[in-house]
N, C-alpha and C. Protein backbone atom coordinates (compact mmCIF):
# COMPACT_ATOMS: atom_id res chain seq x y z
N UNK A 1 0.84 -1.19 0.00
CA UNK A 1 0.00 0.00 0.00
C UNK A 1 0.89 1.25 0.00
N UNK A 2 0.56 2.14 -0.99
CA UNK A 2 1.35 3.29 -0.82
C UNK A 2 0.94 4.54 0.15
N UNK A 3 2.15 4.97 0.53
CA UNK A 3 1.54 6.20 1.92
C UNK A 3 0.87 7.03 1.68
N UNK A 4 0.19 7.42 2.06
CA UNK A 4 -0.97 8.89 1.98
C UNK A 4 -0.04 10.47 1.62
N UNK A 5 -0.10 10.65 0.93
CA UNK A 5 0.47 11.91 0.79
C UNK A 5 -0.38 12.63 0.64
N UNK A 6 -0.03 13.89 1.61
CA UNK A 6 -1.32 15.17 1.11
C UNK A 6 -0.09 16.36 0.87
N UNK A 7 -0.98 17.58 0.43
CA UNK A 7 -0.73 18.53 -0.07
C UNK A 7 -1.25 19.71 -0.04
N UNK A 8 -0.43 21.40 0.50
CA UNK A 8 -1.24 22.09 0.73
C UNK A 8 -1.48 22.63 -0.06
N UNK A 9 -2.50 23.78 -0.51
CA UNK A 9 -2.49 24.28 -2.05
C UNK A 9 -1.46 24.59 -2.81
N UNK A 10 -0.72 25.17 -2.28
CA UNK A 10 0.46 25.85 -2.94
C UNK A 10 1.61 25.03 -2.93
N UNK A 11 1.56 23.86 -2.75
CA UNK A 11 2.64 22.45 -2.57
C UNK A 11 2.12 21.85 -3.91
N UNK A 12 0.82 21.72 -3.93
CA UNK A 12 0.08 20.97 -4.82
C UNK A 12 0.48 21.42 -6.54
N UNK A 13 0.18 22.88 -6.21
CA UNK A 13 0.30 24.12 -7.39
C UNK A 13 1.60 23.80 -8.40
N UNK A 14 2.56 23.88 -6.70
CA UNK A 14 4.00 23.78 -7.19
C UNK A 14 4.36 22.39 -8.00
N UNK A 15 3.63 21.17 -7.19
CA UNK A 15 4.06 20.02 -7.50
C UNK A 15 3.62 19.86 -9.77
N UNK A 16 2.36 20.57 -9.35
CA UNK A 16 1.66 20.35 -11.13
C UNK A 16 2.14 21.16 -12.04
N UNK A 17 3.04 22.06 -11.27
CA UNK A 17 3.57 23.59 -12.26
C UNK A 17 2.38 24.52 -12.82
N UNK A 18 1.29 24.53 -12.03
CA UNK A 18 0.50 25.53 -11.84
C UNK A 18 0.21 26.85 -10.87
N UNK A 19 -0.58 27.41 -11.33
CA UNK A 19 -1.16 28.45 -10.56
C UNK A 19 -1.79 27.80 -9.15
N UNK A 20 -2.09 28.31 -8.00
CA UNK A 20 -2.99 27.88 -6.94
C UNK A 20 -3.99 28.22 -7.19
N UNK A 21 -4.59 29.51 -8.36
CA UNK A 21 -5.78 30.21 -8.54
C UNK A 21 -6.04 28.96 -9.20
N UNK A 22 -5.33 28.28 -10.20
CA UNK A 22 -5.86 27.49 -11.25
C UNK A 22 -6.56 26.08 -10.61
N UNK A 23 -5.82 25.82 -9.73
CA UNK A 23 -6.27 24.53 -8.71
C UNK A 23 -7.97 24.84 -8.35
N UNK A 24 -7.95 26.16 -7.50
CA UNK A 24 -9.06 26.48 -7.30
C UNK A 24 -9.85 26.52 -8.32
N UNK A 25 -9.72 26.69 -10.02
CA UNK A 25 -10.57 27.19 -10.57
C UNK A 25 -11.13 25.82 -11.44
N UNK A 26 -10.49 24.76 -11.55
CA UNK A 26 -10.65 23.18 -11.55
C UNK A 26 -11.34 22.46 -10.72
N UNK A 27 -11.40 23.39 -9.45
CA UNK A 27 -12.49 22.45 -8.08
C UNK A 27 -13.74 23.48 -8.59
N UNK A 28 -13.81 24.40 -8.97
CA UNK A 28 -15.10 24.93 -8.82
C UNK A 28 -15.68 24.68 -10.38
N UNK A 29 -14.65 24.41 -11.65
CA UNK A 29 -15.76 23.78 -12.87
C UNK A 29 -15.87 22.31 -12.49
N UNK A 30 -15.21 21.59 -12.09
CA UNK A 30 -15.81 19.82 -11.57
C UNK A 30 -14.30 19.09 -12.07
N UNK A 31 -13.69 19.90 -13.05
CA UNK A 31 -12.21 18.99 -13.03
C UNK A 31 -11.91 18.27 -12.30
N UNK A 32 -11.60 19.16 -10.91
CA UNK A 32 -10.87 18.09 -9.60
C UNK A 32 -11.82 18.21 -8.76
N UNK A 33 -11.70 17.16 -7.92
CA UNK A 33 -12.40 16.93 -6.58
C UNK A 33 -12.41 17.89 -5.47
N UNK A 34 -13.51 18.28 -4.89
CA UNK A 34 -13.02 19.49 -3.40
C UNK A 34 -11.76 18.62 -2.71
N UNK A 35 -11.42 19.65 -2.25
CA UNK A 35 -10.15 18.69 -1.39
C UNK A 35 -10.80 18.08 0.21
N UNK A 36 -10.23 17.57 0.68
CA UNK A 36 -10.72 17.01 2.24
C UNK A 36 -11.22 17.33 3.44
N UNK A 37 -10.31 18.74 2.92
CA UNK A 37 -10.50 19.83 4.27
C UNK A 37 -10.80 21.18 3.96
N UNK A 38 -11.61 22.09 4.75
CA UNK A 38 -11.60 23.44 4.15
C UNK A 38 -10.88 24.09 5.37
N UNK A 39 -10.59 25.77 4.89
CA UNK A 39 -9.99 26.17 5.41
C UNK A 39 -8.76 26.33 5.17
N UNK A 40 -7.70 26.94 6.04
CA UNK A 40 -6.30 26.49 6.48
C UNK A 40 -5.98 25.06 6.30
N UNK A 41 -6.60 24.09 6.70
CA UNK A 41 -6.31 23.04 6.61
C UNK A 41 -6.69 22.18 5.79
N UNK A 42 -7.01 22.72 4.45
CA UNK A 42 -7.43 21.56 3.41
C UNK A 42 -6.32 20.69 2.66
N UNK A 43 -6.40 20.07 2.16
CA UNK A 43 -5.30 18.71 1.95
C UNK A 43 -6.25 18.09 0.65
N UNK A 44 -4.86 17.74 -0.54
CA UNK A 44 -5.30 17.93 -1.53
C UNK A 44 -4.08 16.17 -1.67
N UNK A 45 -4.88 15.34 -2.43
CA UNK A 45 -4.13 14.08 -2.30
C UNK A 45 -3.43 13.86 -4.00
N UNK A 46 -3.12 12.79 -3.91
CA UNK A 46 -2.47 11.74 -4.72
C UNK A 46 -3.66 12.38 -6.25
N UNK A 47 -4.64 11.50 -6.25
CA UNK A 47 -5.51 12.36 -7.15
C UNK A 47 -5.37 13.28 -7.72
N UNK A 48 -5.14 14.13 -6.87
CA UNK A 48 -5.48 15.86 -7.21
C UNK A 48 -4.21 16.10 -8.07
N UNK A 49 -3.05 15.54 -7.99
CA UNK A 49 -1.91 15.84 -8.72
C UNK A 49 -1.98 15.17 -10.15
N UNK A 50 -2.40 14.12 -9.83
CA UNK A 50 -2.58 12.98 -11.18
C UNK A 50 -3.42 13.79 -11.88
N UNK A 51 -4.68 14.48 -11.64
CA UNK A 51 -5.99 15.06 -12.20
C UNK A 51 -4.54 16.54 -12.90
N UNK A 52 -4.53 16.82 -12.47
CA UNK A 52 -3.53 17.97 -12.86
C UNK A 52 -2.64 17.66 -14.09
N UNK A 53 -1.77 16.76 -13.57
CA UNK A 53 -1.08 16.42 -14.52
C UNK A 53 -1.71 15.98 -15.79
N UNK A 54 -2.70 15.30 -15.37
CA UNK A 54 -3.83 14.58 -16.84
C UNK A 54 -3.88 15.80 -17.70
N UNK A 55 -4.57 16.63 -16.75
CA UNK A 55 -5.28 17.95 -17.69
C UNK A 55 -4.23 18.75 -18.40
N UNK A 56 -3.14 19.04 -17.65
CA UNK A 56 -2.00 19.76 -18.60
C UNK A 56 -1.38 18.78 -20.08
N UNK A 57 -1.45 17.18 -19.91
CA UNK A 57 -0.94 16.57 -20.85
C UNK A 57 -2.16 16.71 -21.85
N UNK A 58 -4.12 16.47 -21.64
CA UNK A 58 -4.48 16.52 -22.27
C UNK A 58 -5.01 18.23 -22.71
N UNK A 59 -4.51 18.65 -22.24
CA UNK A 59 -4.03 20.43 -22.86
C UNK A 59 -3.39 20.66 -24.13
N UNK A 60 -2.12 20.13 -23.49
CA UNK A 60 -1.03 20.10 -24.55
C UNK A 60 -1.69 18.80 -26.42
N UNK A 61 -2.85 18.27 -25.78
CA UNK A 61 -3.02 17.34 -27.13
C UNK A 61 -4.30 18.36 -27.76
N UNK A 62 -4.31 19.89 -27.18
CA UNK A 62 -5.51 20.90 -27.90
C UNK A 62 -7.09 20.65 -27.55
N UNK A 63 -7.35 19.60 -26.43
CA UNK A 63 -8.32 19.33 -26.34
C UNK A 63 -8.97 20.35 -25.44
N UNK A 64 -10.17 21.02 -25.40
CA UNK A 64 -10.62 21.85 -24.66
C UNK A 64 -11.54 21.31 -23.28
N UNK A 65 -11.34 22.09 -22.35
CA UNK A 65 -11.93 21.53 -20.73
C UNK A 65 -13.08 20.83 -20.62
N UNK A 66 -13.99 20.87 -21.75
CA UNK A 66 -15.26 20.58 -21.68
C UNK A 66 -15.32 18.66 -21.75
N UNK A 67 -13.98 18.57 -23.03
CA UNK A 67 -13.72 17.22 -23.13
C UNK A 67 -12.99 16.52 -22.26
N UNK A 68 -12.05 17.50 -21.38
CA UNK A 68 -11.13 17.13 -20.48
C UNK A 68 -11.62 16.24 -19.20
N UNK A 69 -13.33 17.52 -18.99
CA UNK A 69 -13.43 16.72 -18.27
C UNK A 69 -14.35 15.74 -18.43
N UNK A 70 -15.21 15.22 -19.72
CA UNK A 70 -15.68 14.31 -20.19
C UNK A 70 -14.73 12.93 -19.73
N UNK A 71 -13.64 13.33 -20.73
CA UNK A 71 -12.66 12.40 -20.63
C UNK A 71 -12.13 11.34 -18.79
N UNK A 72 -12.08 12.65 -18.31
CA UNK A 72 -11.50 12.11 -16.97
C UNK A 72 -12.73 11.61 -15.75
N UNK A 73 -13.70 12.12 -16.14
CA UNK A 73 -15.29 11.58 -15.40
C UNK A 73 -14.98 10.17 -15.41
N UNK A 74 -15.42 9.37 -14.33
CA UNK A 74 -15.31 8.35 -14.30
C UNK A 74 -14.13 7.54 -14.55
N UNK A 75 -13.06 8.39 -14.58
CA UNK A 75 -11.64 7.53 -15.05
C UNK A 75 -11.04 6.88 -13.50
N UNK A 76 -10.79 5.76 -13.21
CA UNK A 76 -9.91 5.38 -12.06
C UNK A 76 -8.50 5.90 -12.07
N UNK A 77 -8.30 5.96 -11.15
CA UNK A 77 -6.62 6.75 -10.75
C UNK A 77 -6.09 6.19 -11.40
N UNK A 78 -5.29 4.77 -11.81
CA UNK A 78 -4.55 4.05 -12.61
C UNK A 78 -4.69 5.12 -13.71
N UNK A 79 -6.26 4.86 -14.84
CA UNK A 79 -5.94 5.49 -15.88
C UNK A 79 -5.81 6.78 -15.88
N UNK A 80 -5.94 7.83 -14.76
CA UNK A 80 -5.54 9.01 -14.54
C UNK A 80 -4.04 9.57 -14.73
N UNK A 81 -3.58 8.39 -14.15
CA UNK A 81 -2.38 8.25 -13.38
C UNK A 81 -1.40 7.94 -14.89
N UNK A 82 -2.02 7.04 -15.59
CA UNK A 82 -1.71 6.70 -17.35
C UNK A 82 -1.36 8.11 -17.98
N UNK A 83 -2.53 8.51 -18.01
CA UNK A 83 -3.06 9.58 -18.84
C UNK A 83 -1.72 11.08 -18.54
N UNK A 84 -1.48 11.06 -17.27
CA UNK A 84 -1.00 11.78 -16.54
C UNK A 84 0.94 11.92 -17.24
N UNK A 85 1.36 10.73 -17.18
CA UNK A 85 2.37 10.11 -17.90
C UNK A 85 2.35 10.94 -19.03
N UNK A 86 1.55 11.01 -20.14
CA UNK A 86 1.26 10.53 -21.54
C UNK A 86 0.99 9.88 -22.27
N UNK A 87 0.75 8.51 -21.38
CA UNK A 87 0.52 7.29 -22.48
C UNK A 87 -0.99 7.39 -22.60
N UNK A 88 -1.30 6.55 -23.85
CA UNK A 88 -2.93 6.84 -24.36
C UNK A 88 -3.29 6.11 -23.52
N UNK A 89 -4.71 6.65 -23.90
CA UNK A 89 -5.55 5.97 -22.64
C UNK A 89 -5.70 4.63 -22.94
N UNK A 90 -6.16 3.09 -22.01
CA UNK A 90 -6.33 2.27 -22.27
C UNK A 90 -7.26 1.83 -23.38
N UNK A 91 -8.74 2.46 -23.33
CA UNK A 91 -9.47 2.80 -24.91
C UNK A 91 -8.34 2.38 -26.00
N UNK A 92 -7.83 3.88 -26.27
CA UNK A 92 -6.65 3.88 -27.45
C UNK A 92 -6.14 2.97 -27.48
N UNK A 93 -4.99 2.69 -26.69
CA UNK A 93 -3.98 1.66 -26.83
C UNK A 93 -4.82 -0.01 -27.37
N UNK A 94 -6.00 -0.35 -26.72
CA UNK A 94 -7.00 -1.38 -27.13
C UNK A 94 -7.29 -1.60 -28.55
N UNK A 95 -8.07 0.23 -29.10
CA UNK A 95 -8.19 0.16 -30.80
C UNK A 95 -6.59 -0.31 -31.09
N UNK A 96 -5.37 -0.04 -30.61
CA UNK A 96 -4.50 -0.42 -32.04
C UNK A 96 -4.57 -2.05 -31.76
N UNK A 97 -4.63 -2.79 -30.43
CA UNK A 97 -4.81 -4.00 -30.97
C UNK A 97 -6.43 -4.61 -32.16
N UNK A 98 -7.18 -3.88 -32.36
CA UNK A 98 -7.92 -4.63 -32.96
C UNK A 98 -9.11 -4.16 -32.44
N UNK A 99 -10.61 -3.80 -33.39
CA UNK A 99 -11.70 -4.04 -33.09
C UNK A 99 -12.30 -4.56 -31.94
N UNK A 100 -12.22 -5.56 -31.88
CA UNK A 100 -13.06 -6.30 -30.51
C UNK A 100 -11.97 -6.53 -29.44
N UNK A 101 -10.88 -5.72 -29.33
CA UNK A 101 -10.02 -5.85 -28.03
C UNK A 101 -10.41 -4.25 -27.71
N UNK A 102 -10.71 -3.28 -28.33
CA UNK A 102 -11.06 -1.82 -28.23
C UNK A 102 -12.38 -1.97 -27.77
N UNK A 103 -13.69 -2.79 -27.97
CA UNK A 103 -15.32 -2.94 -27.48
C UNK A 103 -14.70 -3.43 -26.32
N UNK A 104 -14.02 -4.87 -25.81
CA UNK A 104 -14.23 -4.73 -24.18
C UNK A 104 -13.36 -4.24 -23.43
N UNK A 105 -12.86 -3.27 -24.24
CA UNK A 105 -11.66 -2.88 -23.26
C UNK A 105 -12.43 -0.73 -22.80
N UNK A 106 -13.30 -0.75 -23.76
CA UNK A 106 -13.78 0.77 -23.58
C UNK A 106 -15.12 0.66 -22.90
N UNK A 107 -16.10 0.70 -21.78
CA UNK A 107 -16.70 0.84 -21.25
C UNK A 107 -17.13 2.11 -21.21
N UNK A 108 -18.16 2.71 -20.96
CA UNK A 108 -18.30 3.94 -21.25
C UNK A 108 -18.35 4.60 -20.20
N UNK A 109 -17.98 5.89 -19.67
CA UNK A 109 -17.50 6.52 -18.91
C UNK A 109 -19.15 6.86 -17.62
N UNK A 110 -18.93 6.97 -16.90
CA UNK A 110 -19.75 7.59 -15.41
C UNK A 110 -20.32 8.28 -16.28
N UNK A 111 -21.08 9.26 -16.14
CA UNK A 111 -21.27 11.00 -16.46
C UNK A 111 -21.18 11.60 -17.92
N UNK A 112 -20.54 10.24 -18.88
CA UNK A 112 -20.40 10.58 -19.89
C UNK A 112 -21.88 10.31 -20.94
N UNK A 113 -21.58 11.63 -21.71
CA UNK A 113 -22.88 11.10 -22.60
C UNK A 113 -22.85 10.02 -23.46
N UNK A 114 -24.43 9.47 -23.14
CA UNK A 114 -25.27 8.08 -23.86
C UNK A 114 -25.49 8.35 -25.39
N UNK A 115 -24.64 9.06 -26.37
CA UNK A 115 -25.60 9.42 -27.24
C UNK A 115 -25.82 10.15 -27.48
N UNK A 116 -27.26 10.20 -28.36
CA UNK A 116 -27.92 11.42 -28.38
C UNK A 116 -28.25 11.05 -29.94
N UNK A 117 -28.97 11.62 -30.86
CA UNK A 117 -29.15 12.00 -32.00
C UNK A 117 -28.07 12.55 -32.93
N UNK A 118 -27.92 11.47 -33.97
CA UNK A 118 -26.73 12.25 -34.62
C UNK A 118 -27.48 12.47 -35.73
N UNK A 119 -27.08 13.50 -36.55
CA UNK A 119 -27.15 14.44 -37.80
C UNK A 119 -26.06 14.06 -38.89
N UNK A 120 -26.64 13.42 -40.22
CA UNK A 120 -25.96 12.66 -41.07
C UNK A 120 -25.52 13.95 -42.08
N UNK A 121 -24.34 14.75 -42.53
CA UNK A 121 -24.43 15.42 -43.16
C UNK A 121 -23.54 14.60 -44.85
N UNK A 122 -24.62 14.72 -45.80
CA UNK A 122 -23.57 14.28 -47.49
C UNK A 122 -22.84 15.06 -47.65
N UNK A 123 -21.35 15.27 -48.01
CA UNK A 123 -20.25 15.88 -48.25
C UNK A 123 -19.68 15.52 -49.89
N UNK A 124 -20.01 14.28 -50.23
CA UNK A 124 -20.04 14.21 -51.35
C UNK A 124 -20.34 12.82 -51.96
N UNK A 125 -20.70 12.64 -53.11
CA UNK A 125 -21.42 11.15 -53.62
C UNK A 125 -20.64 10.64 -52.72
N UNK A 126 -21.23 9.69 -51.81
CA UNK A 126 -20.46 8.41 -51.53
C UNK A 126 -19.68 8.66 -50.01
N UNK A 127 -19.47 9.85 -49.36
CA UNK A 127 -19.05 10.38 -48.49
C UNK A 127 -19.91 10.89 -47.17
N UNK A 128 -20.42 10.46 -46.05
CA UNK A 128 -21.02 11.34 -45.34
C UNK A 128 -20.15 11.60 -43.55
N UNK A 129 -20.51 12.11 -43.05
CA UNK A 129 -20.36 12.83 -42.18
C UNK A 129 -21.26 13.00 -40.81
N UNK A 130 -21.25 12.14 -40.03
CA UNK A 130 -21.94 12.11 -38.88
C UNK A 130 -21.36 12.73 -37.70
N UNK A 131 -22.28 13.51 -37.37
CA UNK A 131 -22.32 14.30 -35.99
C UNK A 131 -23.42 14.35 -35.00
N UNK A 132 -23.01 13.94 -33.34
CA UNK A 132 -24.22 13.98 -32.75
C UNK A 132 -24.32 15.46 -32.06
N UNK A 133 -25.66 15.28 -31.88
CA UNK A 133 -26.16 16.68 -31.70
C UNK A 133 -25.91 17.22 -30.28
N UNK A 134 -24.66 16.15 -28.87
CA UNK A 134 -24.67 17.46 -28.21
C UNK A 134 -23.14 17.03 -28.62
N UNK A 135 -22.93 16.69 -29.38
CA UNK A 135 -21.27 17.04 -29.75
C UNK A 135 -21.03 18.50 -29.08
N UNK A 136 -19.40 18.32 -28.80
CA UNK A 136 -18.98 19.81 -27.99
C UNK A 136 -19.18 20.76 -29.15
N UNK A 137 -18.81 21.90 -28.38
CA UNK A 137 -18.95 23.40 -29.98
C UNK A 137 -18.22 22.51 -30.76
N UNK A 138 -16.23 22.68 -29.81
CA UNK A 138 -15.39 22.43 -31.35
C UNK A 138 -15.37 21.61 -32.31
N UNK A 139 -16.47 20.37 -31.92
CA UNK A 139 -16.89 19.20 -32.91
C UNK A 139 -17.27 19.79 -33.93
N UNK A 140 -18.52 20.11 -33.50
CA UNK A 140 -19.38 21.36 -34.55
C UNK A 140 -18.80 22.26 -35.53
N UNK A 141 -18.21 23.02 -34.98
CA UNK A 141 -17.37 23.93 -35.61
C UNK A 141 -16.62 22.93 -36.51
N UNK A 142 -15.90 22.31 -36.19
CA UNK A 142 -14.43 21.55 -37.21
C UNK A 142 -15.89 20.79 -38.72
N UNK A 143 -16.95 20.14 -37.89
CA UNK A 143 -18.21 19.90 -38.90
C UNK A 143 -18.39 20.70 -40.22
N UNK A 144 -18.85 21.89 -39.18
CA UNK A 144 -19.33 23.23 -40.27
C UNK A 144 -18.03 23.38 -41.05
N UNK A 145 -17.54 23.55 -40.35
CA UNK A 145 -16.12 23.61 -41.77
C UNK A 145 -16.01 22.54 -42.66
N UNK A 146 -15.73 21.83 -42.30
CA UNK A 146 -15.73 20.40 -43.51
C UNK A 146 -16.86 20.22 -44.65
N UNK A 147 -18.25 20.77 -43.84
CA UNK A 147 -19.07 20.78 -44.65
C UNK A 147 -19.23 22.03 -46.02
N UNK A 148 -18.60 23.31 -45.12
CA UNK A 148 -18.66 24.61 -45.91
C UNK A 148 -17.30 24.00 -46.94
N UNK A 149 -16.52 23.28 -46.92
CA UNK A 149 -14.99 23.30 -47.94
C UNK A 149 -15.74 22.39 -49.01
N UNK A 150 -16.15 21.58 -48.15
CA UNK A 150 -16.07 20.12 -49.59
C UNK A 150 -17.54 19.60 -49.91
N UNK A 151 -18.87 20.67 -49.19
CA UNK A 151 -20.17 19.64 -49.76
C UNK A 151 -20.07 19.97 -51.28
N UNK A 152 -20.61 19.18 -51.66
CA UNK A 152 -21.23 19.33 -53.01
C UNK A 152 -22.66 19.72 -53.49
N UNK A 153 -22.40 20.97 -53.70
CA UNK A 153 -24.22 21.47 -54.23
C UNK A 153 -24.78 20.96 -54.46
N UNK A 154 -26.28 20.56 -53.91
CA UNK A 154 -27.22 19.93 -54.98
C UNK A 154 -27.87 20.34 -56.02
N UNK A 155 -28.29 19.53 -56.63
CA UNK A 155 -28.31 19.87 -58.05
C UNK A 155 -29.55 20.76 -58.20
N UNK A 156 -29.73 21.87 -59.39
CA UNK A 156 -30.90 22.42 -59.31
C UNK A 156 -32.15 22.09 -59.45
N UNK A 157 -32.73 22.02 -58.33
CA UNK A 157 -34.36 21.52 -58.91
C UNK A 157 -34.84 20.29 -57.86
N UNK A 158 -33.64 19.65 -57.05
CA UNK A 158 -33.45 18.76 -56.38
C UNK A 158 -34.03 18.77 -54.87
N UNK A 159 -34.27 20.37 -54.26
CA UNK A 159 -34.54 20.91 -53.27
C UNK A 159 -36.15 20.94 -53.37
């Protein structure tokens, strides 16, 4: 069993190469967990650094907070702790072995969305383009673009 380590904000800050504002500003969108204690004496664990570290590595891969914390909802410390490293997440690493080692190896996340309605957009004979409808903005956005470069007009009279 490994020892309990805690951390005071500004230990914590230091340890992730962040701000202490930023710590705080991760407990209050749902990133990280409240810490244990309030006050003077709050104590910020093992977790809280891994969660940190996750979020700066999946920073650095351009992903925005909304997915960040999609992503890390429901993740166990191990794959936190993965993620935290750099190595892909277990998901990933699963697809490169193969199809059906990627289905039981990806379970779908706590909190994460079921779904939803996706929107089939044609881009061109033979080409389409599926998006679900609470896809994040930047899904959307990167969508609308793909769709504004390369649909192909329909033809007149077709509408």
């Amino acid at each position: 069993m490994l020892p309990v380590t805690t951390y005071k904000l500004d230990e914590l800050a230091g340890e992730a190469a962040v701000a202490p504002r930023t710590v705080r500003y991760y407990v209050q969108r749902g990133l990280l967990p409240a810490p244990e204690f309030r006050g003077k004496d709050t104590a910020y664990g093992r977790e809280h650094l891994a969660r940190l570290r996750a979020i700066k590595v999946l920073q650095q891969a351009h992903l925005p907070l909304e997915e960040i914390q999609a992503r890390l909802a429901g993740a166990g410390l191990d794959e936190i702790e993965r993620l935290a490293a750099g190595a892909p997440p277990a998901a990933q690493a699963a697809r490169c072995a193969g199809p059906a080692a990627a289905a039981a190896a990806e379970p779908p996340a706590a909190g994460a969305p079921r779904g939803g309605r996706w929107e089939r957009v044609e881009i061109a004979d033979g080409v389409e383009l599926h998006v679900r409808s609470d896809a994040p903005e930047r899904s959307l956005r990167i969508a609308l673009d793909i769709e504004s470069r390369y649909a192909t007009p329909a033809p007149k009279g077709s509408r």
